[in-house]
C-alpha atoms as a PDB file:
ATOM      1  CA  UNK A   1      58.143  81.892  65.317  1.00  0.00           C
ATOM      2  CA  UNK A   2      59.039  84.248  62.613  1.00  0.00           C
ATOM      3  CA  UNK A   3      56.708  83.366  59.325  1.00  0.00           C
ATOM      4  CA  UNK A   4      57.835  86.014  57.553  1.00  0.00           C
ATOM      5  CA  UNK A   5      60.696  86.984  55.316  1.00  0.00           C
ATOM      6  CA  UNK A   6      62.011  89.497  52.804  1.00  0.00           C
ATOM      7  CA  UNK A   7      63.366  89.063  49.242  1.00  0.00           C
ATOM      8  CA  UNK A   8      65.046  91.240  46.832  1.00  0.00           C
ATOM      9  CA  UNK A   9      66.606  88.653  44.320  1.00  0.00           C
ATOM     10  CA  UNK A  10      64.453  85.954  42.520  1.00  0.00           C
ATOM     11  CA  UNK A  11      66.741  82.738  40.912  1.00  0.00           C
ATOM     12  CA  UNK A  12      64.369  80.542  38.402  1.00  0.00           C
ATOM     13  CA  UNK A  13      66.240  77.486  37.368  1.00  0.00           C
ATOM     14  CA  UNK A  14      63.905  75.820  34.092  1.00  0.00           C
ATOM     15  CA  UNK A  15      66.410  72.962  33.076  1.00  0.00           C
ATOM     16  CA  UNK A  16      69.208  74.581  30.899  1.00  0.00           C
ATOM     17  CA  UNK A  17      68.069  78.068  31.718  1.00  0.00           C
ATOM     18  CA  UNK A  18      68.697  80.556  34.294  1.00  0.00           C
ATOM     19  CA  UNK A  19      66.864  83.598  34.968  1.00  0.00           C
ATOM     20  CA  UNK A  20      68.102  86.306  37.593  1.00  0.00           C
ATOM     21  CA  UNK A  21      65.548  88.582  38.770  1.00  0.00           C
ATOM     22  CA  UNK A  22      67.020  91.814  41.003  1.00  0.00           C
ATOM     23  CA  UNK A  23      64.145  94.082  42.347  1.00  0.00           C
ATOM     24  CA  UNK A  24      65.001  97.835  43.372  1.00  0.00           C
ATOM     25  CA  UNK A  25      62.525  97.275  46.582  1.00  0.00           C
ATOM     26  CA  UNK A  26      62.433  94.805  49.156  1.00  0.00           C
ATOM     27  CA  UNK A  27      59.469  92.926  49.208  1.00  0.00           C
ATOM     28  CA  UNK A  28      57.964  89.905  51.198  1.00  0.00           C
ATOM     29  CA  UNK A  29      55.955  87.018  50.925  1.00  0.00           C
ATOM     30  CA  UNK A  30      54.174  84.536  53.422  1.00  0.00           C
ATOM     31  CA  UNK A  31      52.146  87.386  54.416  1.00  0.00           C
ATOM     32  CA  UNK A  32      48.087  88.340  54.364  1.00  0.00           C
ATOM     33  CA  UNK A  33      46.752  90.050  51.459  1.00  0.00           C
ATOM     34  CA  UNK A  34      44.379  92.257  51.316  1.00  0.00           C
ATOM     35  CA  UNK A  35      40.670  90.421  50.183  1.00  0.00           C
ATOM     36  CA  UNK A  36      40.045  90.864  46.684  1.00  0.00           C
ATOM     37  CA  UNK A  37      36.244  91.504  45.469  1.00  0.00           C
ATOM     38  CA  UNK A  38      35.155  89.087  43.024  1.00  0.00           C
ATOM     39  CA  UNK A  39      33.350  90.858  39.725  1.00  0.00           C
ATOM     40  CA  UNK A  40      31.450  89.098  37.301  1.00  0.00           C
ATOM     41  CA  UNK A  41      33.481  87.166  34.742  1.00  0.00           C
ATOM     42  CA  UNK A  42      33.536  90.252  31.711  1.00  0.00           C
ATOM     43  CA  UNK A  43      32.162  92.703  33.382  1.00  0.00           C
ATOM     44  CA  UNK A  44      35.333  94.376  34.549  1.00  0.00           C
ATOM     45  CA  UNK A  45      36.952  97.246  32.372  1.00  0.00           C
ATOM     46  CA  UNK A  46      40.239  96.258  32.759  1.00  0.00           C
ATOM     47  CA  UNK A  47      39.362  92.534  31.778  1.00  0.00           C
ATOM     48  CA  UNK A  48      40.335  91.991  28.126  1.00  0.00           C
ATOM     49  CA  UNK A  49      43.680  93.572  29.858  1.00  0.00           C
ATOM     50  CA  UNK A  50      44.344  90.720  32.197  1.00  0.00           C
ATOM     51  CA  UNK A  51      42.972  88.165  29.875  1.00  0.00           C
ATOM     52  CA  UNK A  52      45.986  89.434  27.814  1.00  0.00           C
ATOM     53  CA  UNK A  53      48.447  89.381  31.024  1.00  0.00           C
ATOM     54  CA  UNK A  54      47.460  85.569  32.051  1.00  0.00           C
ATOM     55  CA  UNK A  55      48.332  84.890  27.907  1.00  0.00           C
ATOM     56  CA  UNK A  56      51.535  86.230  28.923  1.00  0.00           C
ATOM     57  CA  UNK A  57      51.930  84.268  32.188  1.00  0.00           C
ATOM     58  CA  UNK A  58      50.715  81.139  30.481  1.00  0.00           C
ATOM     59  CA  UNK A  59      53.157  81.380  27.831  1.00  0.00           C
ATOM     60  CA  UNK A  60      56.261  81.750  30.675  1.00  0.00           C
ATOM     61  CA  UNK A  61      55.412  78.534  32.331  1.00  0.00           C
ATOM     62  CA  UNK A  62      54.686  76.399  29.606  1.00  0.00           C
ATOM     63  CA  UNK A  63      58.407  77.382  28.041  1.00  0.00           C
ATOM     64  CA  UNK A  64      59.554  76.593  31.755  1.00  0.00           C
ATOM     65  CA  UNK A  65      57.416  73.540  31.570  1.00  0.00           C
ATOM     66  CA  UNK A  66      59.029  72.695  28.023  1.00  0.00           C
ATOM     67  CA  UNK A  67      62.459  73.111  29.170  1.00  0.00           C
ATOM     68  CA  UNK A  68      62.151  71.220  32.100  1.00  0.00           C
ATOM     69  CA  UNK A  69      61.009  68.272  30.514  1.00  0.00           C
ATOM     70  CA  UNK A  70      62.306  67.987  26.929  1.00  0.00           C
ATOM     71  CA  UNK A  71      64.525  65.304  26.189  1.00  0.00           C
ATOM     72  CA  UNK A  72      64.589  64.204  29.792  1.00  0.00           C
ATOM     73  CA  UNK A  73      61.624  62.298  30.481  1.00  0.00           C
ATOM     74  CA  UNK A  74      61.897  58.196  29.411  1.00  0.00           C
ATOM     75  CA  UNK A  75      59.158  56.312  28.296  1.00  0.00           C
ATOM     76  CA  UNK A  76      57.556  53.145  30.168  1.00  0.00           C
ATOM     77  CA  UNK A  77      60.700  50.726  28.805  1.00  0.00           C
ATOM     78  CA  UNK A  78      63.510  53.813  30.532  1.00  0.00           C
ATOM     79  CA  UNK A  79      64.117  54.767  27.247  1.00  0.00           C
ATOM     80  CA  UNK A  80      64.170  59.037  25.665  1.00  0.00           C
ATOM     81  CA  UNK A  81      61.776  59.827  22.889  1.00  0.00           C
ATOM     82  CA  UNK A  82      62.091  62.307  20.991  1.00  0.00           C
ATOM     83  CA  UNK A  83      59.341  65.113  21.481  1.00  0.00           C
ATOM     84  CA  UNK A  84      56.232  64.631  19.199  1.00  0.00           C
ATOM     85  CA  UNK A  85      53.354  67.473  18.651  1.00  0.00           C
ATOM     86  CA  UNK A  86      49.991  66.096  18.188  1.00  0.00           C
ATOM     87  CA  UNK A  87      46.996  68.132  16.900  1.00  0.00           C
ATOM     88  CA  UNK A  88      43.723  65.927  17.692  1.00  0.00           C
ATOM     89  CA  UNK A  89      40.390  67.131  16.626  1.00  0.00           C
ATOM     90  CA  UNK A  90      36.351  66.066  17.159  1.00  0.00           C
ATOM     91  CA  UNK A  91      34.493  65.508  13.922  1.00  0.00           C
ATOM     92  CA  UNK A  92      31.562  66.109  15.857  1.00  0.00           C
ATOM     93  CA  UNK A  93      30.965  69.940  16.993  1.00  0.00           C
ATOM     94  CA  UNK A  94      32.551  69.223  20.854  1.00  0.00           C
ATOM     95  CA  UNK A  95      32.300  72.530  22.329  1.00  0.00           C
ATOM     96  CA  UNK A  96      32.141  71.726  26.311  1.00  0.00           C
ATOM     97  CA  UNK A  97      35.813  72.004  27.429  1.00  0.00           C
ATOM     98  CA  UNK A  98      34.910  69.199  30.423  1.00  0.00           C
ATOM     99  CA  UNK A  99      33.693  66.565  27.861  1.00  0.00           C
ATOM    100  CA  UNK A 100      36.958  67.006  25.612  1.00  0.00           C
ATOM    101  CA  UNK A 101      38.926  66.509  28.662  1.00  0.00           C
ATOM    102  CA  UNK A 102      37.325  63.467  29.085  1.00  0.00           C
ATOM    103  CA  UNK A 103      38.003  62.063  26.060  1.00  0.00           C
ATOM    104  CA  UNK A 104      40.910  63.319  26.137  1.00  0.00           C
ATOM    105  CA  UNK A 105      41.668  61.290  29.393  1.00  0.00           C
ATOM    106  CA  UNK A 106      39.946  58.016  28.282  1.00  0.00           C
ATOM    107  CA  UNK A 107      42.344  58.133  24.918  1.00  0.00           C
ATOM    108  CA  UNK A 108      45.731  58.924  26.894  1.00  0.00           C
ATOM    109  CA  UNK A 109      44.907  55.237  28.383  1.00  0.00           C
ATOM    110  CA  UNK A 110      44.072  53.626  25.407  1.00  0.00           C
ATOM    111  CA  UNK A 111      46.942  55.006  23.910  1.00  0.00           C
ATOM    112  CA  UNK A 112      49.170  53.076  27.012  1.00  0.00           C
ATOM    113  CA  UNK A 113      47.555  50.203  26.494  1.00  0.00           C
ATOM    114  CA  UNK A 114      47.984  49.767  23.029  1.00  0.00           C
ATOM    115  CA  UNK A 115      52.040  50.668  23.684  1.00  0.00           C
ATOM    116  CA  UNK A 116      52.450  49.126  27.036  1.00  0.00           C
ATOM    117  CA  UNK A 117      49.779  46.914  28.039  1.00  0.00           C
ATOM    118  CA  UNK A 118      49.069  49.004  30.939  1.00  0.00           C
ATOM    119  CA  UNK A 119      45.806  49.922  32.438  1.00  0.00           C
ATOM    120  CA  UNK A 120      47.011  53.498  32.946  1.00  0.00           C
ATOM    121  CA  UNK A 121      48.123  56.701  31.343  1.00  0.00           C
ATOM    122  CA  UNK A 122      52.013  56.736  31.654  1.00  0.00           C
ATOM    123  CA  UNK A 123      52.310  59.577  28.791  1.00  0.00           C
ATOM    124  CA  UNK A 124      54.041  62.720  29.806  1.00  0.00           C
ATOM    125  CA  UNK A 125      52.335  65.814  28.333  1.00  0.00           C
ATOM    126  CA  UNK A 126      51.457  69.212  28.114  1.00  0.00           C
ATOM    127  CA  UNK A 127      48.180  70.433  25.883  1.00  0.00           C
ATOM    128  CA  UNK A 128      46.776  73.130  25.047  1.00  0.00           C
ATOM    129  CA  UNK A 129      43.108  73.636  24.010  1.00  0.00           C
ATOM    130  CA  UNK A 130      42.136  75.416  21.213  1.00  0.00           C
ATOM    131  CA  UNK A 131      38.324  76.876  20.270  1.00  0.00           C
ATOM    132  CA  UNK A 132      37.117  78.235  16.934  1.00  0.00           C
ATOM    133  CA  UNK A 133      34.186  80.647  16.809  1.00  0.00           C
ATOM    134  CA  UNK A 134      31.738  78.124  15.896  1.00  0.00           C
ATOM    135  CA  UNK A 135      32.297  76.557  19.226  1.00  0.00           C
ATOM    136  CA  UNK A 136      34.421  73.492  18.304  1.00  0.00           C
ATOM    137  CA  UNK A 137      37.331  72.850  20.296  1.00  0.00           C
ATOM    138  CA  UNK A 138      40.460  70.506  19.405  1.00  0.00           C
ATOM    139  CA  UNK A 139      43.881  70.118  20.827  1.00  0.00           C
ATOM    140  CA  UNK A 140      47.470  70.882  20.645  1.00  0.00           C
ATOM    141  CA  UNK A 141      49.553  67.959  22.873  1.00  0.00           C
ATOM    142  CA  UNK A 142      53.305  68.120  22.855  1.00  0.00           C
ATOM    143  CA  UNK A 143      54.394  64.337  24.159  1.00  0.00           C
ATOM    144  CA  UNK A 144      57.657  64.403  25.811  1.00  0.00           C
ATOM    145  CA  UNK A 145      57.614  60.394  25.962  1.00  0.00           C
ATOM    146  CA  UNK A 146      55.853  59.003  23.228  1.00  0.00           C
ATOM    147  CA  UNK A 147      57.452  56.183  21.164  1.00  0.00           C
ATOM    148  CA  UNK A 148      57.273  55.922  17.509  1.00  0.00           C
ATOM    149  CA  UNK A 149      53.148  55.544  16.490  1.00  0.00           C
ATOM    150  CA  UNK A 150      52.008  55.149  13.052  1.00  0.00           C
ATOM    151  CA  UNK A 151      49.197  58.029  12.415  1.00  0.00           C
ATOM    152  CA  UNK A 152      46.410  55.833  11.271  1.00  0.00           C
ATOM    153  CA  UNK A 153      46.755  53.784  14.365  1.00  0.00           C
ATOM    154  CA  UNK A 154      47.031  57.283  16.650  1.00  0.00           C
ATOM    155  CA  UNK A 155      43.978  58.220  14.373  1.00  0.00           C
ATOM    156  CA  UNK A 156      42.115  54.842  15.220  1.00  0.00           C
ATOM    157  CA  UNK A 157      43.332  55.258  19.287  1.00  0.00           C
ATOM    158  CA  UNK A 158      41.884  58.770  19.002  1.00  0.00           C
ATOM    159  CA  UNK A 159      38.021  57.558  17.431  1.00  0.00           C
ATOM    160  CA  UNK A 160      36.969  61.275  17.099  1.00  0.00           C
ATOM    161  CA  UNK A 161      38.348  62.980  14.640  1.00  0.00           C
ATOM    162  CA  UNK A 162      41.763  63.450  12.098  1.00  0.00           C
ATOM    163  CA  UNK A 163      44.779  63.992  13.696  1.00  0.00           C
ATOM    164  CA  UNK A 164      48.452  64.958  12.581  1.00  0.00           C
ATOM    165  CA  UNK A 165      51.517  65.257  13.663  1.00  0.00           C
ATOM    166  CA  UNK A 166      53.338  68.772  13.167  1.00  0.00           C
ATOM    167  CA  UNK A 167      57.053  68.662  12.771  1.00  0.00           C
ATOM    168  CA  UNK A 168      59.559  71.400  14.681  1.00  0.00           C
ATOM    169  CA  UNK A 169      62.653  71.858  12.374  1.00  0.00           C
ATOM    170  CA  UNK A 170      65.463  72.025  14.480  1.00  0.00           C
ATOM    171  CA  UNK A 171      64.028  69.333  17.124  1.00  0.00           C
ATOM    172  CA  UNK A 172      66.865  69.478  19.373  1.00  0.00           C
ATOM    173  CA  UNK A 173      66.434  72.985  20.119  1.00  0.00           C
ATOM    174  CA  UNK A 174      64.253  73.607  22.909  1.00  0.00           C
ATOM    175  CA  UNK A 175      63.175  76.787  22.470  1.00  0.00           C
ATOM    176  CA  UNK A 176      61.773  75.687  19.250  1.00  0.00           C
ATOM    177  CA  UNK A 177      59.124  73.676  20.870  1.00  0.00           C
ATOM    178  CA  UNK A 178      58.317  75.922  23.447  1.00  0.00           C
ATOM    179  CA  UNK A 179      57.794  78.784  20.431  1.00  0.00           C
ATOM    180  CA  UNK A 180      55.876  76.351  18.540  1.00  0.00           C
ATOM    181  CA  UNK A 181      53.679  75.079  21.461  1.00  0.00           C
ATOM    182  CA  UNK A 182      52.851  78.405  22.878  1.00  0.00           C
ATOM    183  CA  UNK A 183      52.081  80.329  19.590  1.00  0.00           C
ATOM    184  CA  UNK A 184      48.340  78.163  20.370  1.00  0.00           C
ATOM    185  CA  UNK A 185      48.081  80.461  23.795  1.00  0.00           C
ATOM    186  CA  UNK A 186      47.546  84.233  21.810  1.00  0.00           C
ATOM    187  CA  UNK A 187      45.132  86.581  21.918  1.00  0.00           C
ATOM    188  CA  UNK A 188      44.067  84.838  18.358  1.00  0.00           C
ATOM    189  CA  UNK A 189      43.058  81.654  17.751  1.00  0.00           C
ATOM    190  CA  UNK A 190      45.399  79.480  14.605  1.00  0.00           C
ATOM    191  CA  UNK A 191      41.875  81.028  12.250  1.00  0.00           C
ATOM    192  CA  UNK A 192      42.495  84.581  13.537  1.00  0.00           C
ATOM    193  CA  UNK A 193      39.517  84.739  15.883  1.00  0.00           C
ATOM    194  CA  UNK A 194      39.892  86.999  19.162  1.00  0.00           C
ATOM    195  CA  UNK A 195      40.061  84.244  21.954  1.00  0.00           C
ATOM    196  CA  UNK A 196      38.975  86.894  24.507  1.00  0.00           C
ATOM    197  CA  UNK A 197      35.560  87.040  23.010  1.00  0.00           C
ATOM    198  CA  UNK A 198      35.771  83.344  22.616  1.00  0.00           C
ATOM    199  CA  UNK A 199      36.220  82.402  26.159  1.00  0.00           C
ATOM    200  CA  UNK A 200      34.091  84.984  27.535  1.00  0.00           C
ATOM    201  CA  UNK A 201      31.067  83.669  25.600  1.00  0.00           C
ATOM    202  CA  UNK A 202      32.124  80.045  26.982  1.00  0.00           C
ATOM    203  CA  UNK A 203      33.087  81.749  30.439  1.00  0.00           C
ATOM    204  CA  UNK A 204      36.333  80.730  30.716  1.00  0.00           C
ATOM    205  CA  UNK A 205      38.262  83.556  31.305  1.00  0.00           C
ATOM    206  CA  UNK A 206      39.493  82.194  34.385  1.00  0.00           C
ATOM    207  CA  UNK A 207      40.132  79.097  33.419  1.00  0.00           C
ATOM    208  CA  UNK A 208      44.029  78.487  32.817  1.00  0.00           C
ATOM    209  CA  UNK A 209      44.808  78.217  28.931  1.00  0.00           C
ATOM    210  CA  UNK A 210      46.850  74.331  29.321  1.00  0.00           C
ATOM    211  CA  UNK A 211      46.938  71.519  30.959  1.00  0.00           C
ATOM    212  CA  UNK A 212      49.574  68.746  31.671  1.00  0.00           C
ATOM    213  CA  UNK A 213      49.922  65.048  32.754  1.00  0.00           C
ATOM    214  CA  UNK A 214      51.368  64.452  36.600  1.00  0.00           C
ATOM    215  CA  UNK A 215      54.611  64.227  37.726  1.00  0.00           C
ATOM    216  CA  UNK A 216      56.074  66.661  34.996  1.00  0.00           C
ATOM    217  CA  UNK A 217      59.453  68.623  36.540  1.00  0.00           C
ATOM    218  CA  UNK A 218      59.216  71.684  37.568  1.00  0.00           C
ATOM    219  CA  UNK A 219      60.752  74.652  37.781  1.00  0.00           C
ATOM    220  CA  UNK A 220      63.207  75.442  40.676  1.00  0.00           C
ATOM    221  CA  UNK A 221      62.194  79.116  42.315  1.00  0.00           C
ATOM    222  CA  UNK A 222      64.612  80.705  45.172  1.00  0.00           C
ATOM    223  CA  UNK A 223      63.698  83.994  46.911  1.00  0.00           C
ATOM    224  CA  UNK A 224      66.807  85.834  48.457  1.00  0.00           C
ATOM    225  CA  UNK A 225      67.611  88.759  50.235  1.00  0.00           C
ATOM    226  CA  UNK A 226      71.327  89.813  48.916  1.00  0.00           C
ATOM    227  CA  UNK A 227      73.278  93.072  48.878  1.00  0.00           C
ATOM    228  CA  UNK A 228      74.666  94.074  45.590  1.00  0.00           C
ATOM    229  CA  UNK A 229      77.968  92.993  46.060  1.00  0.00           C
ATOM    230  CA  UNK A 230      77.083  89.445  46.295  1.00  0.00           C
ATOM    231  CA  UNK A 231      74.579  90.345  43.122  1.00  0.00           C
ATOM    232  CA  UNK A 232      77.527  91.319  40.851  1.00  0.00           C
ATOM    233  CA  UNK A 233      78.967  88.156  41.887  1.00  0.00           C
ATOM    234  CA  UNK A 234      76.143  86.294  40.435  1.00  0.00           C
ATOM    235  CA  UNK A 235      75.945  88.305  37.213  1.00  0.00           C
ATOM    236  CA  UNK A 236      79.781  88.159  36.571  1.00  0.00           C
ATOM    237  CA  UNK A 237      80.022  84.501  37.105  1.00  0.00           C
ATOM    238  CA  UNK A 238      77.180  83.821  34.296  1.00  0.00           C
ATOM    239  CA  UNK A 239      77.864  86.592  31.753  1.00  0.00           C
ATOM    240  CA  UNK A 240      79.628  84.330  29.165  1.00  0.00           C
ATOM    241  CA  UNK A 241      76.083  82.538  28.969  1.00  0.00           C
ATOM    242  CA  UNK A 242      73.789  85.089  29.159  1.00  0.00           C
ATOM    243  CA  UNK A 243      71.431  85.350  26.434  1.00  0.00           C
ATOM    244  CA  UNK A 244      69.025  88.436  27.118  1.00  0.00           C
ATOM    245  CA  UNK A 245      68.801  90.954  29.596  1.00  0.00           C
ATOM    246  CA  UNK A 246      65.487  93.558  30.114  1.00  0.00           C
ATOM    247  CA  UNK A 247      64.277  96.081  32.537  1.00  0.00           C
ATOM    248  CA  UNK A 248      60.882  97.413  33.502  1.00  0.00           C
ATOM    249  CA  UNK A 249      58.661  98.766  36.608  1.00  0.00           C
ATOM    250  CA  UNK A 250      55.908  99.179  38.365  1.00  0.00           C
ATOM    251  CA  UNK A 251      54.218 100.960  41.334  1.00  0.00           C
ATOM    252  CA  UNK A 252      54.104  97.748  43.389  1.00  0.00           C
ATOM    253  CA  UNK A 253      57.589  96.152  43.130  1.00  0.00           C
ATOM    254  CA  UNK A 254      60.034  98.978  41.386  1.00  0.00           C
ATOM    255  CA  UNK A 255      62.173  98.866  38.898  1.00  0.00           C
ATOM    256  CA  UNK A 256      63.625  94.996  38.355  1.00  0.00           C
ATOM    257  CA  UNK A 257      66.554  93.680  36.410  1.00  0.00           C
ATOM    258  CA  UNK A 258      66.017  90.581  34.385  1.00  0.00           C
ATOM    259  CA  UNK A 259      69.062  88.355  32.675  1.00  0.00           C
ATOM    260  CA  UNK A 260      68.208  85.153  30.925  1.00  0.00           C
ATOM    261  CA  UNK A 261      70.600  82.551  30.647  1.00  0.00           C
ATOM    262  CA  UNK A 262      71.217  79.303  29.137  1.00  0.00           C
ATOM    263  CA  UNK A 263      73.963  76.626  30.321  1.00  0.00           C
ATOM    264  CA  UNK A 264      74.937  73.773  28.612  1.00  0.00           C
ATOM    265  CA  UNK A 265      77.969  72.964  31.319  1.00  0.00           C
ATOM    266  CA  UNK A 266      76.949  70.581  33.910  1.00  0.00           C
ATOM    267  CA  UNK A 267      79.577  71.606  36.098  1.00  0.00           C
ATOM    268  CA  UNK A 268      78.583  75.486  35.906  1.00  0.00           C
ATOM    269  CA  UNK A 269      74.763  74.460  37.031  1.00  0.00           C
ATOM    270  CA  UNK A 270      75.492  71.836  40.076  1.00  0.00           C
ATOM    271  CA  UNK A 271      77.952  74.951  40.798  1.00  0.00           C
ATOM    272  CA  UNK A 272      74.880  77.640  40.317  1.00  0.00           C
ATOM    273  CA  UNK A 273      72.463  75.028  42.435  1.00  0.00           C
ATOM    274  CA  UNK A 274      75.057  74.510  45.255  1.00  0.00           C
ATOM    275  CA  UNK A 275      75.427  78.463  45.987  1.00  0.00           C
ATOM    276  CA  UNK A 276      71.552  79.377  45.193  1.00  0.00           C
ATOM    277  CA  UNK A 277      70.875  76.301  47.811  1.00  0.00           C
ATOM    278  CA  UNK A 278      73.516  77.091  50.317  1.00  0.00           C
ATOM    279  CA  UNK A 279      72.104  80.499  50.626  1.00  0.00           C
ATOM    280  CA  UNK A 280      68.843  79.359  50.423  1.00  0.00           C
ATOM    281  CA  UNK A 281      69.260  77.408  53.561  1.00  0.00           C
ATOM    282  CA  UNK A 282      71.230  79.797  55.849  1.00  0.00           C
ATOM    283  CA  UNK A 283      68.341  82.519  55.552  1.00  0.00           C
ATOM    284  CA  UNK A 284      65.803  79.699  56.289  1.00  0.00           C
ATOM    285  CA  UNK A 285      67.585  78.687  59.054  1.00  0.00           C
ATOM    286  CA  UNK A 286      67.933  82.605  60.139  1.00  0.00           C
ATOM    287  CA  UNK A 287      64.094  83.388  59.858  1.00  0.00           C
ATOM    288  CA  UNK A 288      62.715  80.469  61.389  1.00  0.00           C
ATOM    289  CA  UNK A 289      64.649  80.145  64.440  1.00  0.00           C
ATOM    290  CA  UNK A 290      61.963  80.811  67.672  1.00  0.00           C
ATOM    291  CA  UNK A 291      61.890  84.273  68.818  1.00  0.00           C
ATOM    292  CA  UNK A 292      61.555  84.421  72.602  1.00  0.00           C
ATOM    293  CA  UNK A 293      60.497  87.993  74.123  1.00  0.00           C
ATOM    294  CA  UNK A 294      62.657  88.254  77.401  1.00  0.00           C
ATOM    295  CA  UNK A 295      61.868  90.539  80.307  1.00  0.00           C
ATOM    296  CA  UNK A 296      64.972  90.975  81.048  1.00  0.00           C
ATOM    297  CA  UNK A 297      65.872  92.473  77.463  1.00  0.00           C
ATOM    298  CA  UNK A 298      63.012  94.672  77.206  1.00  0.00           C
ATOM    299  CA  UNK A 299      62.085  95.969  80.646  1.00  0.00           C
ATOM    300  CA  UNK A 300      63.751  99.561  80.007  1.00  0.00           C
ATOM    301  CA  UNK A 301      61.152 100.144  77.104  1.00  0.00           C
ATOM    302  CA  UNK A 302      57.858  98.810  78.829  1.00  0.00           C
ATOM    303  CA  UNK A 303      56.214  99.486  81.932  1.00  0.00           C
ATOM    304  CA  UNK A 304      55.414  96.566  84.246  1.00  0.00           C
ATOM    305  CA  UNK A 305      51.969  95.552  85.049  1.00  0.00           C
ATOM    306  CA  UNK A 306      52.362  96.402  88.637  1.00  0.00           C
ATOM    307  CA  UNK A 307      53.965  99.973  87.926  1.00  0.00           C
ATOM    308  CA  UNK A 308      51.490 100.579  85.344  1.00  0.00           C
ATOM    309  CA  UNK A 309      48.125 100.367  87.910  1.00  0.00           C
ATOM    310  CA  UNK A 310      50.251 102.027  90.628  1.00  0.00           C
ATOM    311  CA  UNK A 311      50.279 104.975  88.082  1.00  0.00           C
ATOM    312  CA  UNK A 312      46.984 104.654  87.138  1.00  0.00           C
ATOM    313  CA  UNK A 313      46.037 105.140  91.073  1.00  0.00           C
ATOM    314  CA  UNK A 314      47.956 107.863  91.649  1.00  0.00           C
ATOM    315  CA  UNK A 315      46.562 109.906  88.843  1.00  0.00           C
ATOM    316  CA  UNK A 316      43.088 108.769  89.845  1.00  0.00           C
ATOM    317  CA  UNK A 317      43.691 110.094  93.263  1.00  0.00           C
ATOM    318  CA  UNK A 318      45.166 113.126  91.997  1.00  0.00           C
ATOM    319  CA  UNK A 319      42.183 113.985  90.216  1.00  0.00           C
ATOM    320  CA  UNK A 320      39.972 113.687  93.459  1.00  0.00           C
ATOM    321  CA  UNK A 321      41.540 115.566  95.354  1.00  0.00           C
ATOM    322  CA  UNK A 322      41.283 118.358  92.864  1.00  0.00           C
ATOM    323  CA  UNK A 323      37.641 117.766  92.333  1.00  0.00           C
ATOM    324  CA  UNK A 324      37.197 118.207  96.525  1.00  0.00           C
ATOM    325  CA  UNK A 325      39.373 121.738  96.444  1.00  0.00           C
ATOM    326  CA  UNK A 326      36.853 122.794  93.784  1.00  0.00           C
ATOM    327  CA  UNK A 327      34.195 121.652  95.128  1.00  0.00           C
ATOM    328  CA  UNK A 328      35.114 123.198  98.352  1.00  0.00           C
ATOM    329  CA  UNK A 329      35.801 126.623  97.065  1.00  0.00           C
END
């Protein structure tokens, strides 16, 4: 069977927004990359350079993250909360990044309890850890289902450390939050610190720069193959909500085409979802169908087995004889 298939035209669907992706080459996944050779965490030349691309990355999928789950996620009683940013810190000097996440943990339960009654963390989250020079480390949590708390009982639930809540001043806008919650993944720290010295002394380069709670949405991401004909289509049926548009390239995948958009239309998206999936599932359908090799299609361009030592014996005869009439002379 066929495991492998092309792609020229990325769709990312992140709640209200659309982005189109068009690359100038065709490229390919499901296939077998070359093996990378590991280096030792700070010791490459090039690594304050990716620790500055992952920022980058990081910062993409927590606004996809955002978008997907703002104002769409209900709390335990089925009800939407409005988004609420938390900043929790440890009085004590907490610099281990595996402790705080324990704590961390251990509070999201207590916190459940004390709303619910349940023995389990039914918060929806994403956070974002934070270290200052010194070592200490603290957290930014955006809730996306957290009821109304008072602060000196979220400050009591929490038992290490002040905490406050930050307000976002246009709350319904989403892009707001995502701006607000991923200004805490830079190559500074909120004191003006360079996090890439930070987490190479705590060697965590590799480690990725949030976290969330299960069961968040996600993203939608459809690879397609389409000729630019049926790319025009796309971009002429959107432009009224486009918002951006931006170009660059590279040696590995060309030049490629990026348009953002947002859509507040219900009936435009199931519309955009419906062609994206229909297409979708006709070149699934195309690549993994069973390819078959038949003899009878390809005998003209190979040479049968029996042929092919009949040959073989011929020539091997051939060069007998020639040896005996040289020999002989």
């Amino acid at each position: 069977m066929i495991n492998l298939m092309s792609f020229n035209f990325q769709v990312k669907i992140a709640g209200k927004h659309i982005t189109l992706k068009k690359y100038s080459k065709t490229l390919q996944f499901n296939y077998a990359s070359k093996p990378t050779f590991a280096t030792k965490k700070g010791t490459s030349e090039k690594n304050r350079e990716n620790f500055i691309k992952s920022i980058m990355r990081a910062r993409q999928k927590v606004f996809d993250i955002i978008a997907c789950n703002i104002n769409c996620i209900p709390d335990y009683y089925g009800n939407i909360q409005r988004p609420k940013f938390w900043t929790l810190t440890f009085a004590e000097n907490v610099t281990d990044l595996q402790t705080a996440n324990a704590e961390f943990t251990k509070f999201n339960k207590r916190l459940s309890y004390y709303l619910y009654g349940v023995h389990k963390n039914v918060l929806k989250y994403i956070c974002i850890p934070e270290f200052q020079k010194r070592g200490a480390v603290h957290f930014h949590v955006l809730y996306f289902n957290l009821p109304y708390i008072e602060q000196k009982e979220f400050s009591k639930l929490w038992r290490h450390g002040y905490t406050w809540i930050e307000s976002v001043n246009k709350k319904e806008e989403i892009e707001d939050f995502a701006k607000y919650v991923a200004k805490y993944i830079n190559k500074e720290n909120s004191k003006g610190e360079d996090n890439y010295e930070i987490y190479l002394e705590k060697d965590l380069l590799n480690q990725k720069r949030y976290f969330c709670s299960r069961g968040l949405n996600k993203p939608s991401i459809y690879k397609l193959n389409i000729d630019e004909e049926l790319y025009k289509v796309f971009i002429n049926m959107l432009k009224e909500f486009n918002t951006n548009n931006q170009e660059y390239q590279n040696d590995f995948i060309g030049k490629v085409e990026v348009n953002n958009y947002e859509i507040d239309k219900a009936s435009v998206m199931l519309n955009i979802r419906n062609a994206i999936n229909t297409l979708h599932k006709i070149m699934h359908d195309m690549y993994n169908r069973k390819l078959v090799f038949r003899y009878k299609q390809i005998k003209k361009h190979i040479m049968s087995f029996e042929d092919y030592h009949e040959k073989l014996y011929v020539e091997m005869r051939a060069r007998e004889k020639f040896r005996e009439r040289v020999s002989f002379c």
